[in-house]
C-alpha atoms as a PDB file:
ATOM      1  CA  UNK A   1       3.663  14.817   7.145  1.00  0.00           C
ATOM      2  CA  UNK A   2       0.078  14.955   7.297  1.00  0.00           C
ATOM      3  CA  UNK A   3      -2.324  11.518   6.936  1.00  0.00           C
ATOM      4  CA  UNK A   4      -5.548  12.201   5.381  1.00  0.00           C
ATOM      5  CA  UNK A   5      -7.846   8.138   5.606  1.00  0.00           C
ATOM      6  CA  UNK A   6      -5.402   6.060   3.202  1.00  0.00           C
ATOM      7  CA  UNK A   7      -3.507   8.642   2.141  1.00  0.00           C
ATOM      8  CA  UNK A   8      -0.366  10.350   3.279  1.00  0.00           C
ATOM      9  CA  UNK A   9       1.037  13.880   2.264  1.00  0.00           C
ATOM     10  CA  UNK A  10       4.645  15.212   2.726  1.00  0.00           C
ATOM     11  CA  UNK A  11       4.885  18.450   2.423  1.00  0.00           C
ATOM     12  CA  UNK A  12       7.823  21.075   2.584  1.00  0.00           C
ATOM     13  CA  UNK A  13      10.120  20.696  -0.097  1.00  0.00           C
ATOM     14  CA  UNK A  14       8.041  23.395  -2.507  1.00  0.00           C
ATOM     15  CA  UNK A  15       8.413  25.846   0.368  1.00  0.00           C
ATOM     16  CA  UNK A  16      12.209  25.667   0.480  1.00  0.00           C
ATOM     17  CA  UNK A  17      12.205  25.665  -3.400  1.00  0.00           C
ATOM     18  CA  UNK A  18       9.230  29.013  -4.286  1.00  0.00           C
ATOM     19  CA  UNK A  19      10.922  31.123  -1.158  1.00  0.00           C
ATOM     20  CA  UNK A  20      13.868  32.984  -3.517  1.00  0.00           C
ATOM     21  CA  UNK A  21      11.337  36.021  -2.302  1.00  0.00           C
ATOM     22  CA  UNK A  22      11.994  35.767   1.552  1.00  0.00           C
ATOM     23  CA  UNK A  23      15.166  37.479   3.581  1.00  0.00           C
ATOM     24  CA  UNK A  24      17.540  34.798   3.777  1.00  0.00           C
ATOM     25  CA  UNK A  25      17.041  34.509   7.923  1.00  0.00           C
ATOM     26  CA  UNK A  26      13.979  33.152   7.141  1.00  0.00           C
ATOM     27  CA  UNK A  27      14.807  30.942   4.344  1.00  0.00           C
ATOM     28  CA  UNK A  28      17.317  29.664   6.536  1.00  0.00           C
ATOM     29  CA  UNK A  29      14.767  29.239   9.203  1.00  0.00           C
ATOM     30  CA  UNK A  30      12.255  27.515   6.983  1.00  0.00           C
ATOM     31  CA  UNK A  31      15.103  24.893   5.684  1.00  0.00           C
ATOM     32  CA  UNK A  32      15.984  24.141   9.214  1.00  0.00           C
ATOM     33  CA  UNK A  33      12.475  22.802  10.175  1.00  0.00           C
ATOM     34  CA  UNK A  34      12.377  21.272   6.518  1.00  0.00           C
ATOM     35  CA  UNK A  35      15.362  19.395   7.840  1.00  0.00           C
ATOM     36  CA  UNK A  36      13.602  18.598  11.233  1.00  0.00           C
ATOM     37  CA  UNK A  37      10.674  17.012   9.718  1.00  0.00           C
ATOM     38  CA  UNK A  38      12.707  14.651   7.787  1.00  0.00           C
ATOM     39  CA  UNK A  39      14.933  13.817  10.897  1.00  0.00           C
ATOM     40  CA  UNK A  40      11.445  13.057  12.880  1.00  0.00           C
ATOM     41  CA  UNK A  41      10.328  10.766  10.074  1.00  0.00           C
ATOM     42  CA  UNK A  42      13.367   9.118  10.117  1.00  0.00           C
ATOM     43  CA  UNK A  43      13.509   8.576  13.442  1.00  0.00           C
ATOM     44  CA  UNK A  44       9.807   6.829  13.505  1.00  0.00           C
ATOM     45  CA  UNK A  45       9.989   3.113  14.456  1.00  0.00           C
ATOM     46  CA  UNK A  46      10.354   0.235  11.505  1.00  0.00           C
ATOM     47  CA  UNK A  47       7.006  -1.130  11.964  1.00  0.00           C
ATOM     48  CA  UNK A  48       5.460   2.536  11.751  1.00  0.00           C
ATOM     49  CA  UNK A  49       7.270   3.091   8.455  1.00  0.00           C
ATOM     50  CA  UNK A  50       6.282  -0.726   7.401  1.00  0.00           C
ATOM     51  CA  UNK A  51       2.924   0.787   7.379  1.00  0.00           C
ATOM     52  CA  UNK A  52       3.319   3.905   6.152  1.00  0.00           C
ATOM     53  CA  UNK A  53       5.125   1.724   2.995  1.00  0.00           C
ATOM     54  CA  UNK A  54       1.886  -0.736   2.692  1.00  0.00           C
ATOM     55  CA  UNK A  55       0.294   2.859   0.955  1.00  0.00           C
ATOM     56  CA  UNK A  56       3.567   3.617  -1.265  1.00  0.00           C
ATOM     57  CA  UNK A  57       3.823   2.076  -4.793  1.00  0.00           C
ATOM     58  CA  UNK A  58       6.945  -0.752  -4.430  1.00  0.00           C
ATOM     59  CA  UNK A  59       8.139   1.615  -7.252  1.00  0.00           C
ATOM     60  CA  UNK A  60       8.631   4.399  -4.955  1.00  0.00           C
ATOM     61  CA  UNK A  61       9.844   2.068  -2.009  1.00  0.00           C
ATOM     62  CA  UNK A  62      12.760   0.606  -4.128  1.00  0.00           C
ATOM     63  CA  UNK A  63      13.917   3.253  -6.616  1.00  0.00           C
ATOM     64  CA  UNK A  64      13.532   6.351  -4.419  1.00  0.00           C
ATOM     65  CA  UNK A  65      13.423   5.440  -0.764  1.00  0.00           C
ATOM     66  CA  UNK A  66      15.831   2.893  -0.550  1.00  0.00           C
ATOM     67  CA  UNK A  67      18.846   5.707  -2.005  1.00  0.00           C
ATOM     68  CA  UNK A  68      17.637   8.166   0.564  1.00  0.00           C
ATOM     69  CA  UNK A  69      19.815   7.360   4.103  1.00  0.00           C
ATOM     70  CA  UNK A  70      21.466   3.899   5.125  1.00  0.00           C
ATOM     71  CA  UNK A  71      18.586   3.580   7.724  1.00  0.00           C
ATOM     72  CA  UNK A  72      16.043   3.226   4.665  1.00  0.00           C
ATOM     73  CA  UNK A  73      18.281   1.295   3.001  1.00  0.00           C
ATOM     74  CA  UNK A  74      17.953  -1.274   5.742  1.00  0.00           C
ATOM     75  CA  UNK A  75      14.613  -1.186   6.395  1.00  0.00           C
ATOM     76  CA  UNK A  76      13.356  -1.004   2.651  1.00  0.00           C
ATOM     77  CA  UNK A  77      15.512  -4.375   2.073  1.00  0.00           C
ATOM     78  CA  UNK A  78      14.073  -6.065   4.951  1.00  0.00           C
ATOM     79  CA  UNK A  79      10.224  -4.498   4.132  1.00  0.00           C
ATOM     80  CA  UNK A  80       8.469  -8.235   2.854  1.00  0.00           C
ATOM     81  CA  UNK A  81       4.642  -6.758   2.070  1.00  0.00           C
ATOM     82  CA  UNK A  82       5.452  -5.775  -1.633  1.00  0.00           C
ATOM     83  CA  UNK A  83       2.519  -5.641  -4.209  1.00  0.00           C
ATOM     84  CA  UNK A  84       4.115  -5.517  -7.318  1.00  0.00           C
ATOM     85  CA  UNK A  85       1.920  -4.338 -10.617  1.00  0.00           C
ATOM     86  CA  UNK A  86       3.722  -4.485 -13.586  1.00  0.00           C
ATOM     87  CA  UNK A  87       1.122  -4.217 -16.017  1.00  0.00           C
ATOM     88  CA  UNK A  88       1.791  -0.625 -17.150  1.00  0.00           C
ATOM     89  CA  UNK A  89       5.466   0.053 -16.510  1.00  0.00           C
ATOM     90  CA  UNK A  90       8.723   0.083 -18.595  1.00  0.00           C
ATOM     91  CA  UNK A  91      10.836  -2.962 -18.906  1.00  0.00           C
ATOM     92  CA  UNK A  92      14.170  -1.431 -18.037  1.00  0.00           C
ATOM     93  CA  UNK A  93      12.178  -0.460 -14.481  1.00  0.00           C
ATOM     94  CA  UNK A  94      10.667  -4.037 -13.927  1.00  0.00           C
ATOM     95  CA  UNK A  95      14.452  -5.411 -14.191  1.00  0.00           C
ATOM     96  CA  UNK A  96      16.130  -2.306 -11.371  1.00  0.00           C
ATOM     97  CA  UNK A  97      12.748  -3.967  -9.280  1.00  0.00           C
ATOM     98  CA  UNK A  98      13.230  -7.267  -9.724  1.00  0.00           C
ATOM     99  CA  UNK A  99      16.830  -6.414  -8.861  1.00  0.00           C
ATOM    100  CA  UNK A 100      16.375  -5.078  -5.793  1.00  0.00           C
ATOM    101  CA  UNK A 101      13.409  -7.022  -4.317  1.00  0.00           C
ATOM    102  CA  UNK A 102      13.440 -10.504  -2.880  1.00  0.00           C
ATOM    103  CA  UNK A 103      10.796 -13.215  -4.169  1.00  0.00           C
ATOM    104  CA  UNK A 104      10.505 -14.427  -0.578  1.00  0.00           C
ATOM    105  CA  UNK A 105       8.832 -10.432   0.550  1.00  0.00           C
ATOM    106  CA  UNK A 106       6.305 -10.281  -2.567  1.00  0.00           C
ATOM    107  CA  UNK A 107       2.231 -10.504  -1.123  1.00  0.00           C
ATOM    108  CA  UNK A 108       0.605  -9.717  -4.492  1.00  0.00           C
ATOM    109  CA  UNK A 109       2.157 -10.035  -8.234  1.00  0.00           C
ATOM    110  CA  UNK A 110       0.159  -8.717 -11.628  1.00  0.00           C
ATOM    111  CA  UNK A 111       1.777  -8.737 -14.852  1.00  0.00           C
ATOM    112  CA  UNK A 112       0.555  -8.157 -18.490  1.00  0.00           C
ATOM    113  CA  UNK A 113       1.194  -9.104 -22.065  1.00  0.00           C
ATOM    114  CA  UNK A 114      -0.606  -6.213 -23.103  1.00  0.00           C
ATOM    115  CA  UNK A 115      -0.243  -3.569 -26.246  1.00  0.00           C
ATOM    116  CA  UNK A 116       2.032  -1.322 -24.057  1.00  0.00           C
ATOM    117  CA  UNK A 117       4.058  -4.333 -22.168  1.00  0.00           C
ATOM    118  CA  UNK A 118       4.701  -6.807 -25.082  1.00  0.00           C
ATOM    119  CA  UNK A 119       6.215 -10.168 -24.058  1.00  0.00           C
ATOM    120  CA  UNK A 120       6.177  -8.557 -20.152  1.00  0.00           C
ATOM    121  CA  UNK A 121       5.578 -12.675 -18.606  1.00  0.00           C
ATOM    122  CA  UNK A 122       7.942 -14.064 -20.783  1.00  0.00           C
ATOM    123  CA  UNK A 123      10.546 -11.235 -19.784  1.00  0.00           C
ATOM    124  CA  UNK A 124       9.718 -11.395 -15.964  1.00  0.00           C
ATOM    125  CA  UNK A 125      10.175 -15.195 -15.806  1.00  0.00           C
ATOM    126  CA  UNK A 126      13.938 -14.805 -17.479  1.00  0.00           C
ATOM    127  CA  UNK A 127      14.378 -12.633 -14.433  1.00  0.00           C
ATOM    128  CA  UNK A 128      13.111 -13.964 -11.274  1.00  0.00           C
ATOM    129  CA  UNK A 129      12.989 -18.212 -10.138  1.00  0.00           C
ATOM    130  CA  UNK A 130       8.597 -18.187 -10.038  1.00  0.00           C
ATOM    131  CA  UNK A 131       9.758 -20.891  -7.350  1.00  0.00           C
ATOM    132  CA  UNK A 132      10.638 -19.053  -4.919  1.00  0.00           C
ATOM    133  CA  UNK A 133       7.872 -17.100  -4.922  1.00  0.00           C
ATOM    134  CA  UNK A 134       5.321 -18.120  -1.855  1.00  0.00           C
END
């Protein structure tokens, strides 16, 4: 993991994958500090990941991070800084999010009625209580 200002790179995975080339020792090697990594990020404290989730997309956070271990499971259901941006995603993706989010841990909300989300406001509102929005 490597932070660069606002932005964060993991890297690994495309060594593990382009490495068919390498004696298997050493692919073995390079998967088993692959695997370390990942244990070391997972073992970072909830208010460290809190932050490193204020620079992920609450796309990511919900749909990909949340499926990855029980511990992210936990923390990515109790995470309440979520800037959601709807204006240029698909509807069947706005309705897993606004499954799997809680009005109550929402800081920012933009939505659109534009050419590529038609009827997107009308849609969210069938979805989510506005009220309990803060």
């Amino acid at each position: 993991m490597q932070v660069i200002g606002k932005k964060m790179s993991l890297q690994g995975r495309w060594v593990a994958k382009n490495s068919k080339t390498l004696p298997m020792s050493q692919r073995y090697d390079q998967q088993q500090e692959l695997n370390q990594s990942y244990a070391d990020l997972f073992k970072l404290p909830v208010e460290i990941l809190y932050r490193i989730f204020d620079y992920l997309t609450a796309q990511t956070i919900t749909l990909s991070l949340r499926y990855v271990c029980r511990r992210l499971r936990a923390i990515v259901e109790k995470y309440y800084r979520y800037s959601l941006d709807f204006e240029d995603i698909a509807m069947v993706t706005m309705w897993q999010m606004c499954r799997s989010i809680q009005p109550e841990t929402v800081v920012s909300l933009k939505l659109s009625d534009g050419a590529r989300t038609p009827q997107q406001i009308e849609y969210f509102l069938s979805l989510v209580d506005i009220s309990k929005f803060n």
